[in-house]
Protein backbone atom coordinates (compact mmCIF):
# COMPACT_ATOMS: atom_id res chain seq x y z
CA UNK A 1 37.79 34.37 -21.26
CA UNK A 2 41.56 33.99 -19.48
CA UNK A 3 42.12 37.56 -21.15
CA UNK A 4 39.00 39.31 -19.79
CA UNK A 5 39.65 37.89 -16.33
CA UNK A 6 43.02 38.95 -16.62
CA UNK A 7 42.21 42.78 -17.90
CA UNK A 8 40.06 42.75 -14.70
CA UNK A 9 42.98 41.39 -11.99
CA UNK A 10 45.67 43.49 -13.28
CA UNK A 11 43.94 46.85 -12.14
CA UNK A 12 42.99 45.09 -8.59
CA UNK A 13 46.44 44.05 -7.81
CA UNK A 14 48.03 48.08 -9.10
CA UNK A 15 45.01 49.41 -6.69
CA UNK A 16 46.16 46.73 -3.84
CA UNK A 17 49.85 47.89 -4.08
CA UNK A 18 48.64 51.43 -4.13
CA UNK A 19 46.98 50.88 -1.08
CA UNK A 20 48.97 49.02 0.74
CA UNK A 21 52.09 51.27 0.16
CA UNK A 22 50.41 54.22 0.75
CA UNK A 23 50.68 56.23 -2.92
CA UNK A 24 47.67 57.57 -3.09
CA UNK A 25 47.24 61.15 -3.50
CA UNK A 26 45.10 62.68 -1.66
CA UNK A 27 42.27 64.92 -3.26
CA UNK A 28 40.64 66.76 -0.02
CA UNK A 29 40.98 70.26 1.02
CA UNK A 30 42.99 69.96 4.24
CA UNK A 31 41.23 73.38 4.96
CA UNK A 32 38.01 72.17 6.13
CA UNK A 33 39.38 70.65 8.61
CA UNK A 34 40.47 71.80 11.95
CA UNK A 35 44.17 72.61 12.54
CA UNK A 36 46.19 70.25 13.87
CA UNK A 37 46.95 70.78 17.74
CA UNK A 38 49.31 69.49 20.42
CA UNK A 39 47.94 66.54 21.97
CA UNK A 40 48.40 65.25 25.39
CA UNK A 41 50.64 61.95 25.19
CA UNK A 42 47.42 59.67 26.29
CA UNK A 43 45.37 61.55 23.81
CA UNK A 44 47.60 61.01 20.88
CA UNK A 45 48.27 57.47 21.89
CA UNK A 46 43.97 57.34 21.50
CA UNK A 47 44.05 58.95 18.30
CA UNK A 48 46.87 56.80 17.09
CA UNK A 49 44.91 53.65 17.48
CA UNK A 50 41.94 55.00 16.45
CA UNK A 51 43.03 55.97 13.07
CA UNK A 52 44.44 52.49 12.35
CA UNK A 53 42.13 50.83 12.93
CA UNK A 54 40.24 53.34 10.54
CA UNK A 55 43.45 52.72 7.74
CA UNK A 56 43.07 49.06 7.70
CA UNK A 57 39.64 49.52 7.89
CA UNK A 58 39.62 51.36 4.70
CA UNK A 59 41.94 48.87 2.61
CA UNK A 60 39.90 46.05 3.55
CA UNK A 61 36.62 48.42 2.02
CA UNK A 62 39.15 48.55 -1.25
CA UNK A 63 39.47 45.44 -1.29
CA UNK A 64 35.71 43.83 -0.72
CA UNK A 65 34.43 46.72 -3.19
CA UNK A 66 37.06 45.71 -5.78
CA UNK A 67 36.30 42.37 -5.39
CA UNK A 68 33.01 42.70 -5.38
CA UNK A 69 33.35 45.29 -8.78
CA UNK A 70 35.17 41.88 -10.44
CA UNK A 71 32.67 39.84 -10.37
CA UNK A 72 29.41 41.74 -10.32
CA UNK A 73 26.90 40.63 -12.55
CA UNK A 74 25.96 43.85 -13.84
CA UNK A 75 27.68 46.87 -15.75
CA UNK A 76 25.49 48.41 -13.68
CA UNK A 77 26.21 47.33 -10.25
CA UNK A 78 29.91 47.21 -11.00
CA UNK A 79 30.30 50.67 -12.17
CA UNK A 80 28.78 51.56 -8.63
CA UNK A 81 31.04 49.60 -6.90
CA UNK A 82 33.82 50.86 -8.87
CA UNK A 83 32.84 54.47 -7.77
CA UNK A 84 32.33 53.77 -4.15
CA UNK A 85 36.06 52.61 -4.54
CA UNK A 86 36.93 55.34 -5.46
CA UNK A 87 35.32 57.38 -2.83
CA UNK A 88 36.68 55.44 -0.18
CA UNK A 89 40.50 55.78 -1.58
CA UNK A 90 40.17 59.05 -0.33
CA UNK A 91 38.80 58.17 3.42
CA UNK A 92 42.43 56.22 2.90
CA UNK A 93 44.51 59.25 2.31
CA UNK A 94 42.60 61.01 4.91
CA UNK A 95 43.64 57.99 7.32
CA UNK A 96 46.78 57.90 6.45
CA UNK A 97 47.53 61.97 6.37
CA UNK A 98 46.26 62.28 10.30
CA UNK A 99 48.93 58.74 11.32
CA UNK A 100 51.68 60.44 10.18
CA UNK A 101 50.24 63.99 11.64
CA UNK A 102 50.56 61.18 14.74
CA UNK A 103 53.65 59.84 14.03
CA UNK A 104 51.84 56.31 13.76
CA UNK A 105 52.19 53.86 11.36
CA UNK A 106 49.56 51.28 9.83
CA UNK A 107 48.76 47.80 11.04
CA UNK A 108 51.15 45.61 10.03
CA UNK A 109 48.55 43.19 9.35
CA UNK A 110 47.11 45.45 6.52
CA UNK A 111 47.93 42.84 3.37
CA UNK A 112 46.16 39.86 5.26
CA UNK A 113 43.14 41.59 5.64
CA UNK A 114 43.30 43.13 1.92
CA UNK A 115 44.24 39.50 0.70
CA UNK A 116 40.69 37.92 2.72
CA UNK A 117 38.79 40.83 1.67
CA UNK A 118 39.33 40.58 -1.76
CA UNK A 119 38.57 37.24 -1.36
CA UNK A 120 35.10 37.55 0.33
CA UNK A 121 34.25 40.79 -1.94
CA UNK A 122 34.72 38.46 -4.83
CA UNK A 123 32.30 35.65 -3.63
CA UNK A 124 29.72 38.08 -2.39
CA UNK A 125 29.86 38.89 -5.88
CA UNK A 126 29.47 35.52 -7.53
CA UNK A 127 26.37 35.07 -5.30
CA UNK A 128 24.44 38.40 -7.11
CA UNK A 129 24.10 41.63 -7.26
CA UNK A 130 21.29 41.65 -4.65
CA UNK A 131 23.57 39.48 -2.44
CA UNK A 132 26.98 41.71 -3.12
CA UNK A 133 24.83 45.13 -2.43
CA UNK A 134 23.09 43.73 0.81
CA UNK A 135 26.59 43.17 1.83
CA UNK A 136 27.57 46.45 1.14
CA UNK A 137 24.88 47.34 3.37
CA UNK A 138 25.35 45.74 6.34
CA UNK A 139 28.96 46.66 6.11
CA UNK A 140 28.69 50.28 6.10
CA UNK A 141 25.77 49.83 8.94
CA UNK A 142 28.78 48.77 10.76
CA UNK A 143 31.21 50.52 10.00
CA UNK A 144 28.79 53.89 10.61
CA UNK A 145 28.53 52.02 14.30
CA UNK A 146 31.83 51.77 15.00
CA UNK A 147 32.73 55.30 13.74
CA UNK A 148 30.41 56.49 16.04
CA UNK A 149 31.95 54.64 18.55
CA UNK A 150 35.71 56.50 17.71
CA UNK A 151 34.02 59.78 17.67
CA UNK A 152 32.51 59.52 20.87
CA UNK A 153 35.65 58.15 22.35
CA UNK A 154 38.26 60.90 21.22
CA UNK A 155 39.22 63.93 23.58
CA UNK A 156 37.70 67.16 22.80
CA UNK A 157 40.40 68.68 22.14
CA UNK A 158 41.40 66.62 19.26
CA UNK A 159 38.99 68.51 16.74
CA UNK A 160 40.93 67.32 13.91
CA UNK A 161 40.51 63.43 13.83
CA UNK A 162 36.80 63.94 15.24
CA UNK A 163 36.37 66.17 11.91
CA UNK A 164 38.14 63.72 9.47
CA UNK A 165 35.93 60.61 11.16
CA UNK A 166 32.65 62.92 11.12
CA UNK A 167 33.84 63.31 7.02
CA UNK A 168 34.12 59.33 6.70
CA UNK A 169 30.89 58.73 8.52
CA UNK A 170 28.85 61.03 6.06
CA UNK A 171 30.30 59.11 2.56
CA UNK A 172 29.60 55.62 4.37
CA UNK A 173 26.28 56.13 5.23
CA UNK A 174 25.50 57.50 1.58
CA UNK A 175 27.04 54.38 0.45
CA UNK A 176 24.65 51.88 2.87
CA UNK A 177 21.77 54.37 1.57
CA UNK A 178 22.77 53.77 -2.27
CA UNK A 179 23.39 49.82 -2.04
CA UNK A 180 19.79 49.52 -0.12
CA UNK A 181 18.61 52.32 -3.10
CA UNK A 182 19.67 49.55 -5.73
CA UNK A 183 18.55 46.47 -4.71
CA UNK A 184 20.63 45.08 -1.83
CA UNK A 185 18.72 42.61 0.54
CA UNK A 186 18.72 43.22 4.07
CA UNK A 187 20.81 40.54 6.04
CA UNK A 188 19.43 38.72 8.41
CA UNK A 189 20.48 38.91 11.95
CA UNK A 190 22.97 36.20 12.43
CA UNK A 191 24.43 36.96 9.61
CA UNK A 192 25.00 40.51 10.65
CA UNK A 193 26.28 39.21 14.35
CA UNK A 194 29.04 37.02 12.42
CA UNK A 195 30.47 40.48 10.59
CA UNK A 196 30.11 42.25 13.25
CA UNK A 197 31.69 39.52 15.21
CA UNK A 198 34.69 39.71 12.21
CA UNK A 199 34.79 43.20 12.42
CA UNK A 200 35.70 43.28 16.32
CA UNK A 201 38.62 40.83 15.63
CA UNK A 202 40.29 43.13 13.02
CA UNK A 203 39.57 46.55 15.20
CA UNK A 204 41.78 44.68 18.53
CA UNK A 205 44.72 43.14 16.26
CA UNK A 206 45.06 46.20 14.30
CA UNK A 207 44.74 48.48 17.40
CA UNK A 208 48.24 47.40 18.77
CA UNK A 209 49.74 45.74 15.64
């Protein structure tokens, strides 16, 4: 038992510090995205923020889906999870390319949010794989909101982050479509104000921190 749990932590803490030091490698074509372009100082300020929020946004979905992955109930379900990990390591590099494009730098409250994360992935997936892929749901329902949200907010001319959020937006809501596909209850509405409620206090710390 103590050597099965610990065959399943080890990988979760070499993704964690992959994640939170920034190593992975990136596996998009930078080519289908626009070039990037001098931006005015208030528009690259708006871009800045933007995108890390959208980094720690993106270690915190490594996190809950890797927690989640540990203690799903089902090969099944956890091999999904698994691969929406995956998917979504890449939406990190993406993040993470376009800061340092900025000259920005990631929230420095990125491992307190990976630590809780992992934390709440792994309880949503104690309480079933109907529970755990309902909350994979309603999170990518919000998160699809508030990338709208960025979108609509950045300047024209910065065709480049617009692109790489439009990217992100596509893979997230194939991921709400999949967990809904397999199983996942639909939150009720409360429940769906608190995380949205949680997801507005990470978006303003990690804006300026």
């Amino acid at each position: 038992m103590f050597r099965e749990l610990l065959d399943g932590i080890i990988p979760v803490i070499d993704s964690g510090l992959r994640t939170l030091t920034g190593i992975h490698q990136k596996s998009f074509e930078d080519s289908i995205f626009p070039p990037t372009r001098e931006l005015s100082p208030g528009n690259r300020r708006a871009a800045a923020s933007i995108m890390r929020i959208n980094h720690c946004g993106e270690v915190c979905a490594q996190a809950l889906y890797q927690g989640q992955a540990l203690t799903a109930r089902t090969p099944s379900v956890q091999l999904q999870l698994k691969q929406a990990a995956s998917e979504e390591r890449e939406h990190l590099a993406l993040c993470r390319t376009r800061l340092n494009e900025l000259d920005a730098k990631p929230s420095v409250l990125e491992p307190f949010f990976f630590v809780a994360s992992l934390g709440i992935g792994a309880l949503a997936g104690q309480l079933g794989d109907e529970v755990s892929l309902g909350f994979v749901e309603a999170t990518e329902d919000e998160v699809c909101k508030h990338l709208d949200r960025h979108i609509a907010d950045l300047d024209e001319e910065d065709a480049r982050t617009k692109a790489m959020l439009e990217s992100i937006r596509a893979d997230e809501a194939q991921h709400r479509l999949t967990a809904r596909e397999h199983g996942g209850m639909v939150f009720a509405t409360p429940i769906k104000s608190a995380m949205a409620l949680a997801a507005k206090v990470m978006t303003r710390t990690t804006a300026i921190l």
